[in-house]
Each structure stands twice: as C-alpha cells, then as structure tokens.
N, C-alpha and C. Protein backbone atom coordinates (compact mmCIF):
# COMPACT_ATOMS: atom_id res chain seq x y z
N UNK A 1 0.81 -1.18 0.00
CA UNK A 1 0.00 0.00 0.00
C UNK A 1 0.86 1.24 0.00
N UNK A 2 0.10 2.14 -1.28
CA UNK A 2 1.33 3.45 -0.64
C UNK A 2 0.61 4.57 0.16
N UNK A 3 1.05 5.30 0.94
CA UNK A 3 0.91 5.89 1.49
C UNK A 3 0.99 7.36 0.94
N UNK A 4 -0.40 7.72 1.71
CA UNK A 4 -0.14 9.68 1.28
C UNK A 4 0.50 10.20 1.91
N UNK A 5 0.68 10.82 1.18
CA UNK A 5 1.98 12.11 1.82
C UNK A 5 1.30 13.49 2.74
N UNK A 6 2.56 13.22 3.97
CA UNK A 6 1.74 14.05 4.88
C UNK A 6 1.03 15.43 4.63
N UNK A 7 1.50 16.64 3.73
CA UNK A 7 0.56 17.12 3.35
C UNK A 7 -0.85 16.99 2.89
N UNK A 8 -0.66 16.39 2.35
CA UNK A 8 -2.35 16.23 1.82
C UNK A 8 -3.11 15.39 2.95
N UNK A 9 -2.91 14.57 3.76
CA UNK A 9 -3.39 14.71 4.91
C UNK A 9 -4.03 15.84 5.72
N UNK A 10 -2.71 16.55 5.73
CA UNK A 10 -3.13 17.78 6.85
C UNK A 10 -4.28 18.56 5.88
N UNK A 11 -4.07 18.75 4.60
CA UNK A 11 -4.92 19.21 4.25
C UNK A 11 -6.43 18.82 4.08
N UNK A 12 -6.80 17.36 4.22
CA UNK A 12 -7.92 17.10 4.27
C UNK A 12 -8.61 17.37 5.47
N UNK A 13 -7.99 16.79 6.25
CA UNK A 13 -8.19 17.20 7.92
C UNK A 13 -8.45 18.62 8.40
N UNK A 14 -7.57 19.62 7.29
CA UNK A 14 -7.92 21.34 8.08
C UNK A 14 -9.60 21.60 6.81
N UNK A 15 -9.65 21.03 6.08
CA UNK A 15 -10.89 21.06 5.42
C UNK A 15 -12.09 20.78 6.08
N UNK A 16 -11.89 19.52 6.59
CA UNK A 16 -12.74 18.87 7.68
C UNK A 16 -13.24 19.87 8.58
N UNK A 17 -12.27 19.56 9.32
CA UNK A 17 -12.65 21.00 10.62
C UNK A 17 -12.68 21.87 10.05
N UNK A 18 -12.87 22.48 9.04
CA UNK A 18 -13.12 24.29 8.45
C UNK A 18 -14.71 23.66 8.29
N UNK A 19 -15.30 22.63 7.49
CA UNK A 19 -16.53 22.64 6.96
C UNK A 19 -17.13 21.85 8.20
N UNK A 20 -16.64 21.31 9.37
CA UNK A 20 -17.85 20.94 10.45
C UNK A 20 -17.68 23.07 11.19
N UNK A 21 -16.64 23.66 11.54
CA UNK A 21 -17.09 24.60 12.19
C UNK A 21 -18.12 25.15 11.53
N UNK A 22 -18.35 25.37 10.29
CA UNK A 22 -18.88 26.36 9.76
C UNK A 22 -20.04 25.44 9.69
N UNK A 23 -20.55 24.62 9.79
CA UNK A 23 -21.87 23.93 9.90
C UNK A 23 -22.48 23.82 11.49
N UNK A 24 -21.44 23.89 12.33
CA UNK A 24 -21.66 24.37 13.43
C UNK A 24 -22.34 25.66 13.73
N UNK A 25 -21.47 26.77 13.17
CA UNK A 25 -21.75 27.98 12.96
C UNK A 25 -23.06 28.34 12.64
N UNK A 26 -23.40 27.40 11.54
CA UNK A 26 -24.73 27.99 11.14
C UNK A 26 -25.74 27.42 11.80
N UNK A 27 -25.56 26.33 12.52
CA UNK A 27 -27.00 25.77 13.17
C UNK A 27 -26.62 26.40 14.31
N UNK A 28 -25.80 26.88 15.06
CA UNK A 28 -26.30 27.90 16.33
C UNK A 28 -26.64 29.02 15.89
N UNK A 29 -26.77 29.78 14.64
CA UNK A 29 -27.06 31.36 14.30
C UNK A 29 -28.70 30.86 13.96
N UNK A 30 -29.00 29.62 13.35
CA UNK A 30 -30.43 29.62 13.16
C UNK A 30 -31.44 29.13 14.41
N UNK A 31 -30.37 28.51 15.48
CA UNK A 31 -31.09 28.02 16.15
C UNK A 31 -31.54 29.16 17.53
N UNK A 32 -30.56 30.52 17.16
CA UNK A 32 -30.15 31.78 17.81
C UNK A 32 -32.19 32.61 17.64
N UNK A 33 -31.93 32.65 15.88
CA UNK A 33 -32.92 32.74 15.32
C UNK A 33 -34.23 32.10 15.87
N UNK A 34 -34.22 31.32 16.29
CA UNK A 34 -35.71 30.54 16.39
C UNK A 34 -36.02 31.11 18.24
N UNK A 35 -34.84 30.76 18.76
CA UNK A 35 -34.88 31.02 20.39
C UNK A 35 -34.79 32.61 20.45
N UNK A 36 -34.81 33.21 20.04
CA UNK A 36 -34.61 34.86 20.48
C UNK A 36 -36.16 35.62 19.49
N UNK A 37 -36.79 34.98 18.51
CA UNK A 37 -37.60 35.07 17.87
C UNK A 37 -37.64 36.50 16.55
N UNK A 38 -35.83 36.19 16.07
CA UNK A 38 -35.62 37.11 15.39
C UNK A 38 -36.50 37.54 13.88
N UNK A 39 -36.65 38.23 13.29
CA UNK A 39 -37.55 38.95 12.48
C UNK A 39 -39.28 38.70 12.93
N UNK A 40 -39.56 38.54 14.03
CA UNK A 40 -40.74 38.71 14.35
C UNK A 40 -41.47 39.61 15.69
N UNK A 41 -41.51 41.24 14.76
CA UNK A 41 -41.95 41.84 15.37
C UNK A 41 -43.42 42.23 15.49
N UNK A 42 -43.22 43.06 16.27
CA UNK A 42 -44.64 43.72 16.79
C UNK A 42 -44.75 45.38 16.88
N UNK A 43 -45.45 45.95 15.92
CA UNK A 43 -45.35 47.59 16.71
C UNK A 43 -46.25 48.05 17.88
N UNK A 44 -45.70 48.79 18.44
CA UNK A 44 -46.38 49.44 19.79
C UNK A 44 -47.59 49.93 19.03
N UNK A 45 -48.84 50.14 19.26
CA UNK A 45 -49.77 50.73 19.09
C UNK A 45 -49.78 51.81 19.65
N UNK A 46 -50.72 53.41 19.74
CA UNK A 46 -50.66 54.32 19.92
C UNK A 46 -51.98 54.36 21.35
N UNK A 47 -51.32 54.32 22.45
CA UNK A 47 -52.06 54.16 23.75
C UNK A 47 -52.65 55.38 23.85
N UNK A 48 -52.00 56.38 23.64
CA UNK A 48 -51.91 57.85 24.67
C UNK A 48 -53.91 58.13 24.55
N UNK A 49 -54.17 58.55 25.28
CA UNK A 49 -55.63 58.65 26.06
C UNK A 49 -56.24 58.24 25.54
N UNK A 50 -55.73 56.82 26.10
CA UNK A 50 -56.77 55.47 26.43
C UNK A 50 -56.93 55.22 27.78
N UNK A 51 -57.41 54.84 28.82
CA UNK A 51 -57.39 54.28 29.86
C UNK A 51 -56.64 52.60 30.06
N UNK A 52 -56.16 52.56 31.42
CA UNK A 52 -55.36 50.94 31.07
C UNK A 52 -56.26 50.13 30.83
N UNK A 53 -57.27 49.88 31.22
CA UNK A 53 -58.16 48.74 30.66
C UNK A 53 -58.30 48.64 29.18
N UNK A 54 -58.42 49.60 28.51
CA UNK A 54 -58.32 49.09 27.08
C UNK A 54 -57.29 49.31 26.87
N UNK A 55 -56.05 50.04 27.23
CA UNK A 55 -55.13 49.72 26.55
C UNK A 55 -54.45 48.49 26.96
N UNK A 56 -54.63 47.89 27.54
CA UNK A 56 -54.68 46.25 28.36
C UNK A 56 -55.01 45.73 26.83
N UNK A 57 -56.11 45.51 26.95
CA UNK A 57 -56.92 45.02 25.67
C UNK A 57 -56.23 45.17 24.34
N UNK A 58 -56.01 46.48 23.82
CA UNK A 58 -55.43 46.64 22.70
C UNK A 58 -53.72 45.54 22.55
N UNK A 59 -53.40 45.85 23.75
CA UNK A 59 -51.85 45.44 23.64
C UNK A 59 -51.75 43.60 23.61
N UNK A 60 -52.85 43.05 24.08
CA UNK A 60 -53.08 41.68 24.08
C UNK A 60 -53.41 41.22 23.16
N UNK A 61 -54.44 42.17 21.87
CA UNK A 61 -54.68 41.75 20.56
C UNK A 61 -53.03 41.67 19.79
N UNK A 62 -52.33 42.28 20.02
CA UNK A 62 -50.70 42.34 19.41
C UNK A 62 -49.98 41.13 20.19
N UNK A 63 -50.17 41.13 21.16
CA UNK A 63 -49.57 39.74 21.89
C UNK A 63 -48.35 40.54 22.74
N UNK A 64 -48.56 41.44 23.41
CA UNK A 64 -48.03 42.22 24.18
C UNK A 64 -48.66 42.40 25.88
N UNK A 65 -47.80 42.60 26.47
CA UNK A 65 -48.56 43.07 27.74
C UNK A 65 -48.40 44.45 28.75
N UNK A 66 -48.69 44.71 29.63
CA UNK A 66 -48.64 46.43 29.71
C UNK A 66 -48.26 46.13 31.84
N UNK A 67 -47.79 47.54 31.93
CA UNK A 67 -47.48 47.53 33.37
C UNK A 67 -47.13 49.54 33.78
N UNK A 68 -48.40 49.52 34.39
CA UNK A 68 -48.19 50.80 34.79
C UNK A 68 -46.67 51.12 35.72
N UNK A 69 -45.92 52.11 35.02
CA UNK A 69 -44.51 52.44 35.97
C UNK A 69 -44.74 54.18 36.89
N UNK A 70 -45.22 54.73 36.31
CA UNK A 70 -45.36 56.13 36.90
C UNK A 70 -46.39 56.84 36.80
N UNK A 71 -46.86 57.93 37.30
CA UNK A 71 -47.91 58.35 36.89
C UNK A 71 -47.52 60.30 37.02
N UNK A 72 -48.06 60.86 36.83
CA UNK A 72 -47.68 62.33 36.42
C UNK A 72 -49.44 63.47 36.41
N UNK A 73 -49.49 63.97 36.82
CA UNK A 73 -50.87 65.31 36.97
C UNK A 73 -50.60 66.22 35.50
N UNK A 74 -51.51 66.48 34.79
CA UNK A 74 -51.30 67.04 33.56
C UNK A 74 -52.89 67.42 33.60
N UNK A 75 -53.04 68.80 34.00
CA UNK A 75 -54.46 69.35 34.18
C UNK A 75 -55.38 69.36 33.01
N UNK A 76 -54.95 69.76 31.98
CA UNK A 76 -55.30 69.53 30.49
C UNK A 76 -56.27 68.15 30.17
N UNK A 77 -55.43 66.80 30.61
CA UNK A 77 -55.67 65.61 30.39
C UNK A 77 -56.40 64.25 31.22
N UNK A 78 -57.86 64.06 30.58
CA UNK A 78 -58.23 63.56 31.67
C UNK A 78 -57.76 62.38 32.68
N UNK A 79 -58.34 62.58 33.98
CA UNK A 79 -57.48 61.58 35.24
C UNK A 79 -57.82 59.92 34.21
N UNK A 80 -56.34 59.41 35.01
CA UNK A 80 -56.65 58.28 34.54
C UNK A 80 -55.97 57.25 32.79
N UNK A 81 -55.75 58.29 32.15
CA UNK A 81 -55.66 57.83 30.74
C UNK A 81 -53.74 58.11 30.58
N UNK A 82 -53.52 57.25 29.55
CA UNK A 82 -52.21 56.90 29.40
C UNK A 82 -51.38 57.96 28.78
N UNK A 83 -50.42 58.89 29.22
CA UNK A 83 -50.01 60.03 28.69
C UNK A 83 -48.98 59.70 27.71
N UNK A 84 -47.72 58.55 28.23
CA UNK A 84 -46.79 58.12 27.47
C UNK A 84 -46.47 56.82 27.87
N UNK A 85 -45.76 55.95 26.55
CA UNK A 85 -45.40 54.65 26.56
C UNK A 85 -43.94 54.32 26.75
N UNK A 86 -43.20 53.52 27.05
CA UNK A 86 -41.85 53.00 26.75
C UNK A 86 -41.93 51.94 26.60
N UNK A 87 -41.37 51.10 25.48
CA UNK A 87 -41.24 52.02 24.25
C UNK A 87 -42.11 52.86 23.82
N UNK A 88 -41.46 53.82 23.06
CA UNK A 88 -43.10 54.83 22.50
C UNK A 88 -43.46 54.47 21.15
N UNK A 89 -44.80 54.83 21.27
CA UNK A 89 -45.59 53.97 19.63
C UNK A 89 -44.96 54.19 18.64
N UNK A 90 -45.06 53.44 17.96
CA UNK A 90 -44.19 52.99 16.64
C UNK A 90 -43.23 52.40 16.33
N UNK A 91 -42.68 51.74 17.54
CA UNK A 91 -41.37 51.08 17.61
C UNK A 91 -41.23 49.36 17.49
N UNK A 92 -40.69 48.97 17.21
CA UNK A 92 -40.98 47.33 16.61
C UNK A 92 -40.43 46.76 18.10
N UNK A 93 -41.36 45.99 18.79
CA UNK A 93 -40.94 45.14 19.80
C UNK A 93 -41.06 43.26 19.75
N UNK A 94 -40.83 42.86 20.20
CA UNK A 94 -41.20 41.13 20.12
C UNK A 94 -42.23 41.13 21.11
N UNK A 95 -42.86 40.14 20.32
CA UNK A 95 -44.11 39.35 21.06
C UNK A 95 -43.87 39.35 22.47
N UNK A 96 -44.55 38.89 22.98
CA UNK A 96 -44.73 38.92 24.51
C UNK A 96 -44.33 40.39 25.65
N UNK A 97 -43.40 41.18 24.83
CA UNK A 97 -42.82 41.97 25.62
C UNK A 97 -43.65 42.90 26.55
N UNK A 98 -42.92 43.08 27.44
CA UNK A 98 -44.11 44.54 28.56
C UNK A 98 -43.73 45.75 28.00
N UNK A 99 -44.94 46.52 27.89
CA UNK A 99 -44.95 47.87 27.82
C UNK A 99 -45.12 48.98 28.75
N UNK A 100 -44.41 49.73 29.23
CA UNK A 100 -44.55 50.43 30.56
C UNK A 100 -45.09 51.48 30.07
N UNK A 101 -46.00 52.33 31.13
CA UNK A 101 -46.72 52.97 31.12
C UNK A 101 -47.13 53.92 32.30
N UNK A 102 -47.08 55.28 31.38
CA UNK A 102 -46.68 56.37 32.17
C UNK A 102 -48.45 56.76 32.08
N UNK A 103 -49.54 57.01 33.19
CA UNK A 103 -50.53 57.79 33.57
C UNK A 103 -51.01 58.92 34.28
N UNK A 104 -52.14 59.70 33.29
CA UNK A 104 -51.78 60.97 34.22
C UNK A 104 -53.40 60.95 35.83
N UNK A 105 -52.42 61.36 36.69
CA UNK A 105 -53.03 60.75 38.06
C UNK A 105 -54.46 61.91 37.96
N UNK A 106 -54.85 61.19 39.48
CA UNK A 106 -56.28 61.74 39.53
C UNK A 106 -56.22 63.29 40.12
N UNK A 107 -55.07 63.38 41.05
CA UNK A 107 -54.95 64.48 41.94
C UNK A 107 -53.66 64.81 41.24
N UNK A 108 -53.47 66.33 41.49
CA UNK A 108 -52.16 66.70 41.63
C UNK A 108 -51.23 66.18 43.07
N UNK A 109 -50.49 66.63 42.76
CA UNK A 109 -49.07 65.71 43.56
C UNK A 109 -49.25 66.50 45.02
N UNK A 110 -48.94 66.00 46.23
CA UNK A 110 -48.81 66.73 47.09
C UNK A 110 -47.17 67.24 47.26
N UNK A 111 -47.08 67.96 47.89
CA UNK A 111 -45.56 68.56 48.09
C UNK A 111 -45.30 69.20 49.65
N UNK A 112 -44.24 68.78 50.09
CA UNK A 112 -44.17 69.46 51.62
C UNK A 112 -43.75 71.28 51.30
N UNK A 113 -44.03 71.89 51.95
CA UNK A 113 -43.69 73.45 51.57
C UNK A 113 -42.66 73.34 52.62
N UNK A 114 -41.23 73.90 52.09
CA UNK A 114 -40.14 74.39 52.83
C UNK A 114 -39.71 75.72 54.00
N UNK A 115 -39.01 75.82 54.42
CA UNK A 115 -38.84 76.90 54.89
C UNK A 115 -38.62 77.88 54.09
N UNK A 116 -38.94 78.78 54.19
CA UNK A 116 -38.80 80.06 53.18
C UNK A 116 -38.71 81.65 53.99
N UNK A 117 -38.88 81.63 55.45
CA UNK A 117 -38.79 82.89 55.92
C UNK A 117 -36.92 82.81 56.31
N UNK A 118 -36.97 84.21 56.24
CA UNK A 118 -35.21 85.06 56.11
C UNK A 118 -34.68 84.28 55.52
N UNK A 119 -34.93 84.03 54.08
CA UNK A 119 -34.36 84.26 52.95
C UNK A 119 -34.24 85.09 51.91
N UNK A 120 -33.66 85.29 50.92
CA UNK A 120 -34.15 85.85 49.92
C UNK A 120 -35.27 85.57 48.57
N UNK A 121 -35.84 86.94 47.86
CA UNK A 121 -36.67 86.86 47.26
C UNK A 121 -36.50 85.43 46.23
N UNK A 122 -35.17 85.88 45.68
CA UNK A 122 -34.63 84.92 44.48
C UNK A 122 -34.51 83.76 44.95
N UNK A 123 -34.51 83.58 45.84
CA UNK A 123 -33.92 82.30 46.34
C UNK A 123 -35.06 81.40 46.88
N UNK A 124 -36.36 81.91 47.29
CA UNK A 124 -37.06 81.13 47.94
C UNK A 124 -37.76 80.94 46.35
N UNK A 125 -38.05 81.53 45.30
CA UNK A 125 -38.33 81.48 44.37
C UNK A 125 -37.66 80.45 43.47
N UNK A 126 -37.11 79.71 43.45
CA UNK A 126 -36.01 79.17 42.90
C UNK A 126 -36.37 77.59 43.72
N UNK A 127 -36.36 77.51 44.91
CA UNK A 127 -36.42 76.58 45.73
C UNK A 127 -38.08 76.14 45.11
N UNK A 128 -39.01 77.05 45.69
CA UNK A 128 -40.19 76.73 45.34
C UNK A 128 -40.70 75.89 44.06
N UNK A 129 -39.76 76.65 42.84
CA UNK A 129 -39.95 76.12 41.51
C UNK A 129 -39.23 74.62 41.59
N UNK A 130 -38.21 74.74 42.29
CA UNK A 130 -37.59 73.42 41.91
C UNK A 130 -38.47 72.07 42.30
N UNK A 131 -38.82 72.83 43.43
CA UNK A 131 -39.85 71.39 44.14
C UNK A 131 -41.07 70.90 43.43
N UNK A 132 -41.37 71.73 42.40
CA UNK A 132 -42.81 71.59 42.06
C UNK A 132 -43.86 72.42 42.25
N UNK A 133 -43.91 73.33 43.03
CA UNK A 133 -44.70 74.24 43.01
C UNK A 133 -45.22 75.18 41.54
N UNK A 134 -45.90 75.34 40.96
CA UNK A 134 -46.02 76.29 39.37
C UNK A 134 -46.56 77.35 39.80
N UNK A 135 -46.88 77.93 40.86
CA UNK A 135 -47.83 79.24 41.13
C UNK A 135 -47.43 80.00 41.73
N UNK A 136 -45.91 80.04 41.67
CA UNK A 136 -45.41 81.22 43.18
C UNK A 136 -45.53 82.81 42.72
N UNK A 137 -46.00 83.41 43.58
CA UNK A 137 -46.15 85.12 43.20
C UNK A 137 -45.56 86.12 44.54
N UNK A 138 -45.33 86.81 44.19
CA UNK A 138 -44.70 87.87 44.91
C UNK A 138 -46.07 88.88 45.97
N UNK A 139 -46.04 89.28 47.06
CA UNK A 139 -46.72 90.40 47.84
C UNK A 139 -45.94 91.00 48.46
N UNK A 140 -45.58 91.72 48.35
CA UNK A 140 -44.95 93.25 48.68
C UNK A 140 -45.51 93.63 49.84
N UNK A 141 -44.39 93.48 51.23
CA UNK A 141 -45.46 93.70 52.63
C UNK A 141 -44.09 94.94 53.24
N UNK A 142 -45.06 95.83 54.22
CA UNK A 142 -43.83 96.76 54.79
C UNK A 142 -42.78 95.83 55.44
N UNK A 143 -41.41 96.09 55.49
CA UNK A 143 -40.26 95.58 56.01
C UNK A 143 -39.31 96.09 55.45
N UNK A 144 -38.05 96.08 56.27
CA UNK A 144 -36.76 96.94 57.03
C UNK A 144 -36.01 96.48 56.03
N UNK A 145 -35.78 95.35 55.22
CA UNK A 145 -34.51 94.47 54.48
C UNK A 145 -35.19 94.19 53.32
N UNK A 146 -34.96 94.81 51.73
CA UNK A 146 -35.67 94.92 50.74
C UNK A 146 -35.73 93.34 50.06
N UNK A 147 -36.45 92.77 49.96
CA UNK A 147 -36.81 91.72 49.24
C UNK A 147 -36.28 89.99 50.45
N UNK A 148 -36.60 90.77 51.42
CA UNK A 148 -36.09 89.39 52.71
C UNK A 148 -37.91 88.83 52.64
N UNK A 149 -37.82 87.75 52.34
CA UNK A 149 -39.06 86.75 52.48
C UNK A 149 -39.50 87.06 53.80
N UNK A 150 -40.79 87.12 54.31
CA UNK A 150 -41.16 87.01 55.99
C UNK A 150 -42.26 85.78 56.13
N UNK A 151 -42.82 85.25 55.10
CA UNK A 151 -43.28 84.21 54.99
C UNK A 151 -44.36 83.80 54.05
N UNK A 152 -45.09 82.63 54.43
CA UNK A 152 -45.72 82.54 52.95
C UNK A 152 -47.47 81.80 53.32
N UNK A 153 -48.11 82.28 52.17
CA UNK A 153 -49.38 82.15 52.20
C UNK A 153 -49.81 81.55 50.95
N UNK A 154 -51.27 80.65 51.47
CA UNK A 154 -51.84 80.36 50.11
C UNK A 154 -52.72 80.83 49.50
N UNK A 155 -53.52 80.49 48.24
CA UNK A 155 -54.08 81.06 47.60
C UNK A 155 -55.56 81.61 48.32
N UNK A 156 -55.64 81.12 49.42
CA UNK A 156 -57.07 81.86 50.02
C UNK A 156 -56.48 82.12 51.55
N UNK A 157 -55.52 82.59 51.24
CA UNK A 157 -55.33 83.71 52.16
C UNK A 157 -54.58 83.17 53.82
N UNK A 158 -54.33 81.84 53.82
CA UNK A 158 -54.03 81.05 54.88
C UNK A 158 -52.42 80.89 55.33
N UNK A 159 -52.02 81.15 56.23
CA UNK A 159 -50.27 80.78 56.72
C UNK A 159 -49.90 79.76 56.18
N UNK A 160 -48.70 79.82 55.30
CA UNK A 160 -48.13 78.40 54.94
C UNK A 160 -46.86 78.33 55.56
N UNK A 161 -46.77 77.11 56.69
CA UNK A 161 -45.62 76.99 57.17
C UNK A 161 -44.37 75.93 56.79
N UNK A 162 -43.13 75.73 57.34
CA UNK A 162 -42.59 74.82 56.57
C UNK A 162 -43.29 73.10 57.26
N UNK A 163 -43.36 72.25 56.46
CA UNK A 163 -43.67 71.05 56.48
C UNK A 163 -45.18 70.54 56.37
N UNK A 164 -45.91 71.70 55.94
CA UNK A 164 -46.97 71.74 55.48
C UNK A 164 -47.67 70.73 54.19
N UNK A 165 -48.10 69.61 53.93
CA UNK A 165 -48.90 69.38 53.10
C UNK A 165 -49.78 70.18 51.97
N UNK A 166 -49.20 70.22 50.53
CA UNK A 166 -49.79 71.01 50.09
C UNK A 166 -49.56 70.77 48.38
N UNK A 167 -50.92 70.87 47.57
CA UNK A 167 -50.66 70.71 45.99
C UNK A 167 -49.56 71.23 45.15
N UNK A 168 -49.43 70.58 44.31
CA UNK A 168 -48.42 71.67 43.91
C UNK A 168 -49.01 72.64 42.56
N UNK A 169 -50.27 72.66 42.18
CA UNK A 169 -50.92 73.38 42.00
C UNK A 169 -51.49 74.90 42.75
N UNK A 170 -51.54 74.93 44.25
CA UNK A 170 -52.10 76.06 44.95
C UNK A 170 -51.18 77.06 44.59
N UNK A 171 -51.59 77.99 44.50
CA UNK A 171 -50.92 79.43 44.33
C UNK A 171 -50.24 79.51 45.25
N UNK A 172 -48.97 80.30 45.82
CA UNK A 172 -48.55 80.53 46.92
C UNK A 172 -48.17 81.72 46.49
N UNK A 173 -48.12 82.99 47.77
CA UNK A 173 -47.59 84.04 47.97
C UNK A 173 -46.70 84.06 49.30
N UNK A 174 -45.08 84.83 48.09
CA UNK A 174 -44.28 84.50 49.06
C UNK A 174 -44.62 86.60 49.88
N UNK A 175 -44.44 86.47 51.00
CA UNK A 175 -44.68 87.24 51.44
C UNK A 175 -43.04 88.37 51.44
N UNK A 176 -42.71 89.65 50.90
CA UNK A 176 -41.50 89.74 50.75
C UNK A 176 -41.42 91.37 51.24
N UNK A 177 -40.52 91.52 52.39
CA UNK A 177 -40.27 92.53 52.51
C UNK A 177 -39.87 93.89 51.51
N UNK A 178 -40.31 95.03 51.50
CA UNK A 178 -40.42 96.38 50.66
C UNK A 178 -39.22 96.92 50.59
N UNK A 179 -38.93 96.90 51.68
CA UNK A 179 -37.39 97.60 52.57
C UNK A 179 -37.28 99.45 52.52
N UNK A 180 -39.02 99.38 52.74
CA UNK A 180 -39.27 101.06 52.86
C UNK A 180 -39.85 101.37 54.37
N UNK A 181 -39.45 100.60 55.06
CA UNK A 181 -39.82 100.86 56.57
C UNK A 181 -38.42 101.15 57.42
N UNK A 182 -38.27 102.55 57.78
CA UNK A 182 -37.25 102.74 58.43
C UNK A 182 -37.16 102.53 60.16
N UNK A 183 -35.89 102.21 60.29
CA UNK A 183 -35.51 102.29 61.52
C UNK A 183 -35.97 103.00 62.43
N UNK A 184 -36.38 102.93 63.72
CA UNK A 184 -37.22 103.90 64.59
C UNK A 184 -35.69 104.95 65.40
C-alpha cells in the first residue's frame, strides 16, 4: 500500500474542521434565530388617552402586555388615561414583551412646603420652583430688608408653614419685605 503524503493529509483534515465549524456555525445562528424570535416583530400601538383597561386590551390583541410604571398630573388631560409609553408607539418590539406605562393621576401631587422665611426673594423662588410648586407670586409687605421673604401664604389667604402638606398646584404668595420701613 502506498501511502499519502503528509501534506495532503493535513490538508484534508484542516478542510474537515473548516466545513464541520462552519456547519456548526450555522446551526447555532439559526437556532439563535428561532430562540430569540428574530424577524418577528410587533409595533407598539398608539395608547396615549386610552385608559389601562383598554389599553390592556389593545396590547393583548398584538400579543403584548402592559405595566403601569409612573404616573404624572397634567391638568389639560383627563385623570386616569395613558399620557406616554416606553417604548413609544411605533417602535418594533417582540411578542410577549411589557410595555410600561406612564398615567396621568387623579390628583395633583402633594408637596411638603419648605422653609422660606429670612431668605431671599430669588432664592425662595427658585427653591419653590424646583420642588414643584407652578404658582409662586410675589406680595410686597412693609419691612426693614428689601426683598427678605417674611413668609408665605396660600391662595385663600391662609399661613403656609414649613412642612406643610400642600398641591403643587395652589398658588402661593411669598410674602416679601419692601425695605421702605425705616428704623425707629
């Protein structure tokens, strides 16, 4: 018998293993395919003021499911109904996936009111906005130190102190010294 010569050996052998990897290769990329459920999407439908019950409904006809994450006061928009999605509509998701869901609440938000006396005008103004408050206004009261806060009131006329419970809708007036009252 004669024998082949060790090249062509090696070369059948690196053939071998080149054409099992690559058959390897391809049945884990299809089998990648089948388990991850690639080219089979779904688009988000367009929730925004719907209520969750039907948008429950809608998202189950797609084969989707829904999960309220936050909710937000938007006076405009009635309580209750879905303001925004994540993903947001139009976006291609896979079957089964959750859709979170942002609603706008029944009440506005409550907010603790801070301290705000002997500070300044700018400053309690600034604080106020940051927290959430949208209604802060200025009253101009006699006092010694021009624009020193002396305290604060709400929209019907009531003491607002710090740690107070309170919308963040109500008007507030910060109460602010004139600094046209002189020294005795």
């Amino acid at each position: 018998m004669k024998q082949e010569p060790f090249g062509r050996i090696l070369l059948k052998n690196l053939l071998l293993a080149l054409g099992i990897v690559l058959v390897l290769i391809f049945v884990v990329l299809k089998c990648l395919d089948m388990y991850t459920q690639h080219r089979e999407q779904v688009v988000v439908p367009n929730l925004k003021g719907l209520s969750v019950p039907l948008a429950r409904a809608a998202l189950a006809k797609c084969g989707l499911k829904c999960l309220v994450v936050d909710s937000t006061f938007v006076k405009k928009e009635p309580s209750g109904t879905i303001l925004e999605t994540i993903p947001p509509m139009g976006n291609f998701v896979k079957s089964g996936r959750t859709i979170y869901l942002t609603i706008n609440s029944h009440a506005a938000r409550f907010l603790i009111a801070p301290e705000v006396k002997d500070i300044s005008q700018r400053q309690a103004m600034v604080m106020l906005k940051t927290m959430g408050f949208e209604r802060v206004y200025v009253q101009l009261v006699p006092g010694i130190y021009e624009n020193l806060v002396l305290g604060m009131k709400d929209g019907k006329g009531r003491t607002v102190t710090e740690g107070t419970r309170i919308s963040g809708e109500t008007p507030l007036y910060l109460l602010v010294s004139s600094g046209n009252v002189q020294i005795p």
